[in-house]
PDB file of N, CA and C in Angstrom:
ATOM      1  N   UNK A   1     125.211 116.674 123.685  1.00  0.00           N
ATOM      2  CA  UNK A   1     125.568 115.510 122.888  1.00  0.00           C
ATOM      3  C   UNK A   1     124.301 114.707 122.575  1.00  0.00           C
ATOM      4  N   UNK A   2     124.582 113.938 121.426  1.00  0.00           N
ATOM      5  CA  UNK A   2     123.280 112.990 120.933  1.00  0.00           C
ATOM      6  C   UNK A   2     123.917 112.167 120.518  1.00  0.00           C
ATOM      7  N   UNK A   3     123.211 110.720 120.451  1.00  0.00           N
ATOM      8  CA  UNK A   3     123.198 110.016 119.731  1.00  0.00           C
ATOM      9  C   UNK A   3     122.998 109.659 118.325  1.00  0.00           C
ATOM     10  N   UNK A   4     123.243 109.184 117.535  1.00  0.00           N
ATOM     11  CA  UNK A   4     123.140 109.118 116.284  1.00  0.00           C
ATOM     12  C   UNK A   4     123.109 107.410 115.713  1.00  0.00           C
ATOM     13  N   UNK A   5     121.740 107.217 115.420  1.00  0.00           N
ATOM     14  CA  UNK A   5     121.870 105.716 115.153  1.00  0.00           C
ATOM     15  C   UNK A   5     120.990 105.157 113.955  1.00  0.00           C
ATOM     16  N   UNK A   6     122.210 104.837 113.262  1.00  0.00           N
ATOM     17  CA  UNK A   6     121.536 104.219 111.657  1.00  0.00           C
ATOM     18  C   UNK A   6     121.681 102.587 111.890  1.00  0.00           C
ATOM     19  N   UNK A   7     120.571 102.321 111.359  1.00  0.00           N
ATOM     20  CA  UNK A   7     120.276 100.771 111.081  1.00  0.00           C
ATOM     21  C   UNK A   7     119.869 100.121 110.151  1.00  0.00           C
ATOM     22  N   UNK A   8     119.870  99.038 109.512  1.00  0.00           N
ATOM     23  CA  UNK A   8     119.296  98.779 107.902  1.00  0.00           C
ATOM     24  C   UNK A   8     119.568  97.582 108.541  1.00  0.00           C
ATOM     25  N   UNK A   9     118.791  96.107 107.661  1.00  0.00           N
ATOM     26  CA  UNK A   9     118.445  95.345 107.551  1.00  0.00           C
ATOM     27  C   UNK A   9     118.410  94.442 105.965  1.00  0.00           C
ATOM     28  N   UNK A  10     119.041  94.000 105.395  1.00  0.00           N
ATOM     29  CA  UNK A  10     118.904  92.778 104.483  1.00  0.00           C
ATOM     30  C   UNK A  10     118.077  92.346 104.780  1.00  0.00           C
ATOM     31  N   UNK A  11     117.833  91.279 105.641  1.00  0.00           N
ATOM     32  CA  UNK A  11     117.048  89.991 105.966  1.00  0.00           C
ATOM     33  C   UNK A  11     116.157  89.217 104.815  1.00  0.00           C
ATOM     34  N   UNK A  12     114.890  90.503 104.523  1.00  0.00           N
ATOM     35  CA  UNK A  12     113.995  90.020 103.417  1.00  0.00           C
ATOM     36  C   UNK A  12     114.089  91.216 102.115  1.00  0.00           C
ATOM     37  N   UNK A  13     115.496  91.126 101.886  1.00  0.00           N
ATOM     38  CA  UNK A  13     115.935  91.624 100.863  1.00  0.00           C
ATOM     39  C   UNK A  13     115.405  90.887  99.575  1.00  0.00           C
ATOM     40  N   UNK A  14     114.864  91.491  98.442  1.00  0.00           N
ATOM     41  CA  UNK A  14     115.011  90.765  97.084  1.00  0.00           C
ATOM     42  C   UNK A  14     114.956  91.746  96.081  1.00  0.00           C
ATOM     43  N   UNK A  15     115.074  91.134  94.814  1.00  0.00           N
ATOM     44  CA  UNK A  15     115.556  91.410  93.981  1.00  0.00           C
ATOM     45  C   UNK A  15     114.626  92.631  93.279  1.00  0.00           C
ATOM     46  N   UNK A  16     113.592  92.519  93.856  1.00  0.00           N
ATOM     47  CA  UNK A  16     112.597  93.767  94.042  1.00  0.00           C
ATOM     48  C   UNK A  16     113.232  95.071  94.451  1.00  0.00           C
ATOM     49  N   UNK A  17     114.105  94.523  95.396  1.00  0.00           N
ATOM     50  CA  UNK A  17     114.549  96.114  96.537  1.00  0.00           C
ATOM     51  C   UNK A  17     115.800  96.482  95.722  1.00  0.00           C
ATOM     52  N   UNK A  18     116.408  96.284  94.695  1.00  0.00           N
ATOM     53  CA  UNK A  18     117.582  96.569  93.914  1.00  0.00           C
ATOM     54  C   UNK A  18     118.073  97.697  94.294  1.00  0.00           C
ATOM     55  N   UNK A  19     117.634  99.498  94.907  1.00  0.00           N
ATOM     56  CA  UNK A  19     117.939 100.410  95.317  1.00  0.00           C
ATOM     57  C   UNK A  19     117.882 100.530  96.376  1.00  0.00           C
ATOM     58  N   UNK A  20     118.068  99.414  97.151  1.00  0.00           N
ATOM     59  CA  UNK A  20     118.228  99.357  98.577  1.00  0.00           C
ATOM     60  C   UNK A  20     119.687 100.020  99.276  1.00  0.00           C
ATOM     61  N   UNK A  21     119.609 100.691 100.116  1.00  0.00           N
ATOM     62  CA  UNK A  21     121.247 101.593 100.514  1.00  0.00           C
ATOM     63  C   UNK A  21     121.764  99.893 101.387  1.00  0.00           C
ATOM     64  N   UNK A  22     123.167 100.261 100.861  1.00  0.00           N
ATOM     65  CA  UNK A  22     124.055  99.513 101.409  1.00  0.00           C
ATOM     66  C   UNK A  22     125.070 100.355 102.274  1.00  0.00           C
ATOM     67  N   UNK A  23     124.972 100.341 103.766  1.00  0.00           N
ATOM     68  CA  UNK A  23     125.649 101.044 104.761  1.00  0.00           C
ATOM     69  C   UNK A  23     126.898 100.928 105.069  1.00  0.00           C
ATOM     70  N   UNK A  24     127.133  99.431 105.117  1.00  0.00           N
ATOM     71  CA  UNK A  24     129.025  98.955 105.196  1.00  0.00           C
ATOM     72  C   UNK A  24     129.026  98.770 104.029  1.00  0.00           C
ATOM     73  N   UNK A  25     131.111  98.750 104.331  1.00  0.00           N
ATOM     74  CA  UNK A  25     131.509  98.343 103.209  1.00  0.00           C
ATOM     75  C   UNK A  25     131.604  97.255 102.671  1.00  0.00           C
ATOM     76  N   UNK A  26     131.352  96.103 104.057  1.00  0.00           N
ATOM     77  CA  UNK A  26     131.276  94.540 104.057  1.00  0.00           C
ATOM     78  C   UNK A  26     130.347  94.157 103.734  1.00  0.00           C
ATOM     79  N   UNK A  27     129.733  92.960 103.076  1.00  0.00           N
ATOM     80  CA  UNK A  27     128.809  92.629 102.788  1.00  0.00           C
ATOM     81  C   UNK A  27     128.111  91.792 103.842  1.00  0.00           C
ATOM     82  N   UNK A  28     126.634  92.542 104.424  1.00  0.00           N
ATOM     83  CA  UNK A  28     125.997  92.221 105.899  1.00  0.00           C
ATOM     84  C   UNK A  28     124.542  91.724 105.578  1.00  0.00           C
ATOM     85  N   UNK A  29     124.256  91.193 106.702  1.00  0.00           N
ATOM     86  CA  UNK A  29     122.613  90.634 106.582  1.00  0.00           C
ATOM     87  C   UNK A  29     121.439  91.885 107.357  1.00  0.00           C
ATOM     88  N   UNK A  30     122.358  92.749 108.937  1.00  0.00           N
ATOM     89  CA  UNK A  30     122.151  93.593 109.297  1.00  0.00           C
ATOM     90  C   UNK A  30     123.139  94.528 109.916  1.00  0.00           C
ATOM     91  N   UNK A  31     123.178  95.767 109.729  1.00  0.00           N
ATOM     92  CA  UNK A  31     124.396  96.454 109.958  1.00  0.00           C
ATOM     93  C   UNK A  31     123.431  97.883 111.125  1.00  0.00           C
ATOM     94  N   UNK A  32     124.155  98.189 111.722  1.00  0.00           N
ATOM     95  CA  UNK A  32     123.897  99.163 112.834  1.00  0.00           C
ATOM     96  C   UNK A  32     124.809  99.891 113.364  1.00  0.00           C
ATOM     97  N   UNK A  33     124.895 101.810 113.756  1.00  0.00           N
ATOM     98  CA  UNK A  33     126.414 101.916 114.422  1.00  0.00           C
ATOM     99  C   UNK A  33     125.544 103.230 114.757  1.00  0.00           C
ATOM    100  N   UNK A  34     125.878 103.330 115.869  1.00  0.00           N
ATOM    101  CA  UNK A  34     125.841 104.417 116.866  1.00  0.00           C
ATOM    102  C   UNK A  34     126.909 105.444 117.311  1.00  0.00           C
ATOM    103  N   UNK A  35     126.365 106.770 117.048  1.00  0.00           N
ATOM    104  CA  UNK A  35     127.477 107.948 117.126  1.00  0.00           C
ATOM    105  C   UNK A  35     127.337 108.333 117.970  1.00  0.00           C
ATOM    106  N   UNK A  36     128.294 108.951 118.890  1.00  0.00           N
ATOM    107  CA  UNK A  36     127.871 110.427 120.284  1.00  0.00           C
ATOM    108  C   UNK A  36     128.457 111.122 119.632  1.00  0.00           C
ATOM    109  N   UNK A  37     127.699 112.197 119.261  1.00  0.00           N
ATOM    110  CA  UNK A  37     127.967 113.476 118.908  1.00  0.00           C
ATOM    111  C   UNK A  37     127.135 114.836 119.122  1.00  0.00           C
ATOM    112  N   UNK A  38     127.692 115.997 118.686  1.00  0.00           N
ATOM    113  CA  UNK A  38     126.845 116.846 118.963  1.00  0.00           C
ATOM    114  C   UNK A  38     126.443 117.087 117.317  1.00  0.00           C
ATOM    115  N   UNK A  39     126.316 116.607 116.725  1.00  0.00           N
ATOM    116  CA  UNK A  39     125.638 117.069 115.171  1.00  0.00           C
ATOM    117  C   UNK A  39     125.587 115.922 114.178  1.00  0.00           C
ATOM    118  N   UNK A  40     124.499 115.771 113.446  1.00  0.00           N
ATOM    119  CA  UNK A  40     124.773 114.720 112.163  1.00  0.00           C
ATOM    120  C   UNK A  40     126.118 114.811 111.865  1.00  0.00           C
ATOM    121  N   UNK A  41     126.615 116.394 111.061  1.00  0.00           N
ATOM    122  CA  UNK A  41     127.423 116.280 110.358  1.00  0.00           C
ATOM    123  C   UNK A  41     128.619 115.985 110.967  1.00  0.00           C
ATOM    124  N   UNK A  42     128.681 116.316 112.496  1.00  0.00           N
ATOM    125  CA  UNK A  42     129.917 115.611 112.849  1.00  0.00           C
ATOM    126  C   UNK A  42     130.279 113.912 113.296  1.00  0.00           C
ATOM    127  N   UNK A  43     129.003 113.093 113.015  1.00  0.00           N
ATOM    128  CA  UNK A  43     128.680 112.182 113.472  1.00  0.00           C
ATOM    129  C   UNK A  43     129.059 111.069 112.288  1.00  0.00           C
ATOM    130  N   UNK A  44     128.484 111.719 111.073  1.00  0.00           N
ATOM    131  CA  UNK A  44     129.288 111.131 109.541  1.00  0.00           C
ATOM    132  C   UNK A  44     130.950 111.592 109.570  1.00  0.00           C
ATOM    133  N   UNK A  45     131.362 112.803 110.204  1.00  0.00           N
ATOM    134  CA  UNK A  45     132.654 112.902 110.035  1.00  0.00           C
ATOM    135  C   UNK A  45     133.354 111.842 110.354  1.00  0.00           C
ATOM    136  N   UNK A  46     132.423 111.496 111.617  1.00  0.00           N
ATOM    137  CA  UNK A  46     133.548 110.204 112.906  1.00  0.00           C
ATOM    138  C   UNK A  46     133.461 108.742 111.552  1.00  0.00           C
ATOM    139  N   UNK A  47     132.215 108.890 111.542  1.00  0.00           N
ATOM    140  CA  UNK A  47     132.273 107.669 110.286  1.00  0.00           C
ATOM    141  C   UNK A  47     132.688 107.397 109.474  1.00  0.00           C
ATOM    142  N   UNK A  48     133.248 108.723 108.530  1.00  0.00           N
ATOM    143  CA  UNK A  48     134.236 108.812 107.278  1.00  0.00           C
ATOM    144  C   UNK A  48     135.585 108.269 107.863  1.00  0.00           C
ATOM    145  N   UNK A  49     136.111 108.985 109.176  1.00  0.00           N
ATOM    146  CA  UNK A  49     137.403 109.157 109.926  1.00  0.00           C
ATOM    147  C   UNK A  49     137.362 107.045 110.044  1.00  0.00           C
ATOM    148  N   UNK A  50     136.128 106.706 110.025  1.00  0.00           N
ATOM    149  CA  UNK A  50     136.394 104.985 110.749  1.00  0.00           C
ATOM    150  C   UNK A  50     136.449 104.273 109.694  1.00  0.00           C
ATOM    151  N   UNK A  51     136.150 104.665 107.998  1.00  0.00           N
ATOM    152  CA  UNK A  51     136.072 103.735 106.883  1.00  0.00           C
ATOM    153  C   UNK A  51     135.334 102.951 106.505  1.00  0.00           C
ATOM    154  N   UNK A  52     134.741 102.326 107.689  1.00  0.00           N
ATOM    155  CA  UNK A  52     133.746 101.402 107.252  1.00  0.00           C
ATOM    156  C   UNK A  52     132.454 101.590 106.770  1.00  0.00           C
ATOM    157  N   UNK A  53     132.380 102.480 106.522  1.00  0.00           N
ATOM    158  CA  UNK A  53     130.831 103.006 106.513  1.00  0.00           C
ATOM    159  C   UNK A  53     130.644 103.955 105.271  1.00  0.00           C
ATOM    160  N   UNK A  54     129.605 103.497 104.544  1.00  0.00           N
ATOM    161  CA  UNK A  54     129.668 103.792 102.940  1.00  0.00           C
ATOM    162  C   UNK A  54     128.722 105.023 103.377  1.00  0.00           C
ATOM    163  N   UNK A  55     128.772 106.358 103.354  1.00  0.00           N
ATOM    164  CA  UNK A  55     128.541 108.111 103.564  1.00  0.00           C
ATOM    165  C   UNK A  55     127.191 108.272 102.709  1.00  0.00           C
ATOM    166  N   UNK A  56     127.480 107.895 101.741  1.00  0.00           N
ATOM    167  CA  UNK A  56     126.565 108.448 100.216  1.00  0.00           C
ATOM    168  C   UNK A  56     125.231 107.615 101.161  1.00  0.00           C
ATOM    169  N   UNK A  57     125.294 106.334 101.492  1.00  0.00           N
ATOM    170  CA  UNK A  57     124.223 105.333 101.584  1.00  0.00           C
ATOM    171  C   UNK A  57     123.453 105.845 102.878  1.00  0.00           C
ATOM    172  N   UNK A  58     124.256 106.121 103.826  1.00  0.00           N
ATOM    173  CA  UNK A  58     124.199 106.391 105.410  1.00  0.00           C
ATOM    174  C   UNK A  58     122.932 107.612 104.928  1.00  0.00           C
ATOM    175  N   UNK A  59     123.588 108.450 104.000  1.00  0.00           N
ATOM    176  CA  UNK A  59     122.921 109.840 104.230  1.00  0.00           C
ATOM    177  C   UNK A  59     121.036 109.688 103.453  1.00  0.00           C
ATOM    178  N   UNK A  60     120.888 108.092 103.026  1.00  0.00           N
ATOM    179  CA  UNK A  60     119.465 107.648 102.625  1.00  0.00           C
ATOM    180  C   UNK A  60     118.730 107.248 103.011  1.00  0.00           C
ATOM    181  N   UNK A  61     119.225 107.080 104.759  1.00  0.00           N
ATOM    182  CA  UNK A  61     118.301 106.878 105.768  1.00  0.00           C
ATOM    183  C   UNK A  61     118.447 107.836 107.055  1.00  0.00           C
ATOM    184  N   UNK A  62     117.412 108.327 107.848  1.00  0.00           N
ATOM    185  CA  UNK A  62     117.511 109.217 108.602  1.00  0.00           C
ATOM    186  C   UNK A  62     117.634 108.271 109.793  1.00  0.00           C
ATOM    187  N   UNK A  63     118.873 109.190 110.563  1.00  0.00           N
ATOM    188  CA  UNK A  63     119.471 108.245 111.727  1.00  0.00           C
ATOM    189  C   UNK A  63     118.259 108.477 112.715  1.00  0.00           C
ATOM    190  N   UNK A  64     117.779 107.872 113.876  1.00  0.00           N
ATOM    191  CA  UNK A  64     117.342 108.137 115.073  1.00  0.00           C
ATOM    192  C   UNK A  64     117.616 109.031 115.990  1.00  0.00           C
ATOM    193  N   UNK A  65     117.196 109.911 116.403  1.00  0.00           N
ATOM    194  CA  UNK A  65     118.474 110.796 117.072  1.00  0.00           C
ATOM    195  C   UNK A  65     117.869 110.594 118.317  1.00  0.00           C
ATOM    196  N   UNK A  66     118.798 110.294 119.499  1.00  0.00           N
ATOM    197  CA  UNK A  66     118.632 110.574 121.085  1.00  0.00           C
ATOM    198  C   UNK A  66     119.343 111.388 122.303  1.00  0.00           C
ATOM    199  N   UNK A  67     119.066 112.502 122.722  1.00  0.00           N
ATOM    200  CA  UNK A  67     119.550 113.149 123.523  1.00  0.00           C
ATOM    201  C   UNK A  67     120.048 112.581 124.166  1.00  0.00           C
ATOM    202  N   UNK A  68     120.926 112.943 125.189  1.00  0.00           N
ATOM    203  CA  UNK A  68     121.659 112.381 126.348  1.00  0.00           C
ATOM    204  C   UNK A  68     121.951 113.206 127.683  1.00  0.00           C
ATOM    205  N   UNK A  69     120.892 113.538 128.174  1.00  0.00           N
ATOM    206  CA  UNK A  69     120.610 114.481 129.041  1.00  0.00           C
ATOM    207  C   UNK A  69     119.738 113.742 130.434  1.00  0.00           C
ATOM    208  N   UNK A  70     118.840 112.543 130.144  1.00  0.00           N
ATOM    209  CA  UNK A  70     117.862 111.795 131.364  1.00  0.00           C
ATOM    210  C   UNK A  70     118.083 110.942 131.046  1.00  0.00           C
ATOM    211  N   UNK A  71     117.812 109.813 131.761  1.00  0.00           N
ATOM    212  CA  UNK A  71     118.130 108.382 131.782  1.00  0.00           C
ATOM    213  C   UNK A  71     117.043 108.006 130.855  1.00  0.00           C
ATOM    214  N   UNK A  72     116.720 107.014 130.074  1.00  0.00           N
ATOM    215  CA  UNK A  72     115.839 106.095 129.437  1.00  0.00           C
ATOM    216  C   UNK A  72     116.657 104.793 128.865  1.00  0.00           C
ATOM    217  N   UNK A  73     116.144 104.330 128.007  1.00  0.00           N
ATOM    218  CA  UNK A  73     116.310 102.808 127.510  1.00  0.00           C
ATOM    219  C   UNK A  73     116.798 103.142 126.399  1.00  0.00           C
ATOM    220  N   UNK A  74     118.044 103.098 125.959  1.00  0.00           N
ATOM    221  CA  UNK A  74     118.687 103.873 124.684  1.00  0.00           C
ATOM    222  C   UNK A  74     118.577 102.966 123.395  1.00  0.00           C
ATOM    223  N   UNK A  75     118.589 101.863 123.067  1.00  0.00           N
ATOM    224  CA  UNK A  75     118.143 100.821 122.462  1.00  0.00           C
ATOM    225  C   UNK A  75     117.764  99.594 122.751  1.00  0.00           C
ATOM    226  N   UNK A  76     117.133  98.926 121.984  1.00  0.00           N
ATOM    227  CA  UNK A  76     116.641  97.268 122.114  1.00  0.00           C
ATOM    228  C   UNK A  76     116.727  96.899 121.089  1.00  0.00           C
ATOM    229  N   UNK A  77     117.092  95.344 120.886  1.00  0.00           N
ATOM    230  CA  UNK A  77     116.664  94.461 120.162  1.00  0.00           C
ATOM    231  C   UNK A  77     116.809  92.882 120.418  1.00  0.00           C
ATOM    232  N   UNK A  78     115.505  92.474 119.432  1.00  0.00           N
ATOM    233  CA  UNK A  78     114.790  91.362 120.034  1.00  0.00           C
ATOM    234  C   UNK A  78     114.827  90.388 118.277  1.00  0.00           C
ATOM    235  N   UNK A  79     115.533  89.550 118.420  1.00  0.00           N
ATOM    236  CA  UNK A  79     115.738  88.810 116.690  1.00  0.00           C
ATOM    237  C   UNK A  79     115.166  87.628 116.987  1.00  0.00           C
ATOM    238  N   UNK A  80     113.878  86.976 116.549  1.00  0.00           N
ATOM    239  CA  UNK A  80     113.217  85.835 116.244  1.00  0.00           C
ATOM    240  C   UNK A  80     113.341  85.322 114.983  1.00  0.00           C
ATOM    241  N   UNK A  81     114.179  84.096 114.835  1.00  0.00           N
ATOM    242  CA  UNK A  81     114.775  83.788 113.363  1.00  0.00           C
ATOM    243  C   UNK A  81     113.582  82.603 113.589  1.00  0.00           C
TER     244      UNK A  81
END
């Protein structure tokens, strides 16, 4: 099994970035979602199966991928507004 983790960011979005992928279907400032799976493609399946998550956009950024086999630090984050 792996992980599967797409993330995108608005924040310093402008009108410059017009082809920027939009990941949800909601309109977000930052959006993030993490899969266990054993394959991309079954990892977008779970995502199609959940709705929220716009497929076409997902597939314009390459997820992170993390094994799950030894212990480590599986994510962080640190937001200084």
């Amino acid at each position: 099994m792996q992980l599967f983790i797409w993330r995108h960011s608005k924040r310093f979005s402008s009108w410059s970035m017009l082809d920027e992928p939009h990941i949800h279907k909601e309109n977000y400032l930052q959006a993030d979602v993490t899969v266990l799976a054993v394959s991309k493609a079954e990892a977008l399946q779970l995502l199609e199966q959940n709705g929220n998550w716009n497929l076409s956009e997902l597939l314009r950024i390459e997820p992170e991928v993390i094994p799950v086999h030894e212990a480590r630090i599986i994510t962080s984050h640190v937001d200084f507004q």
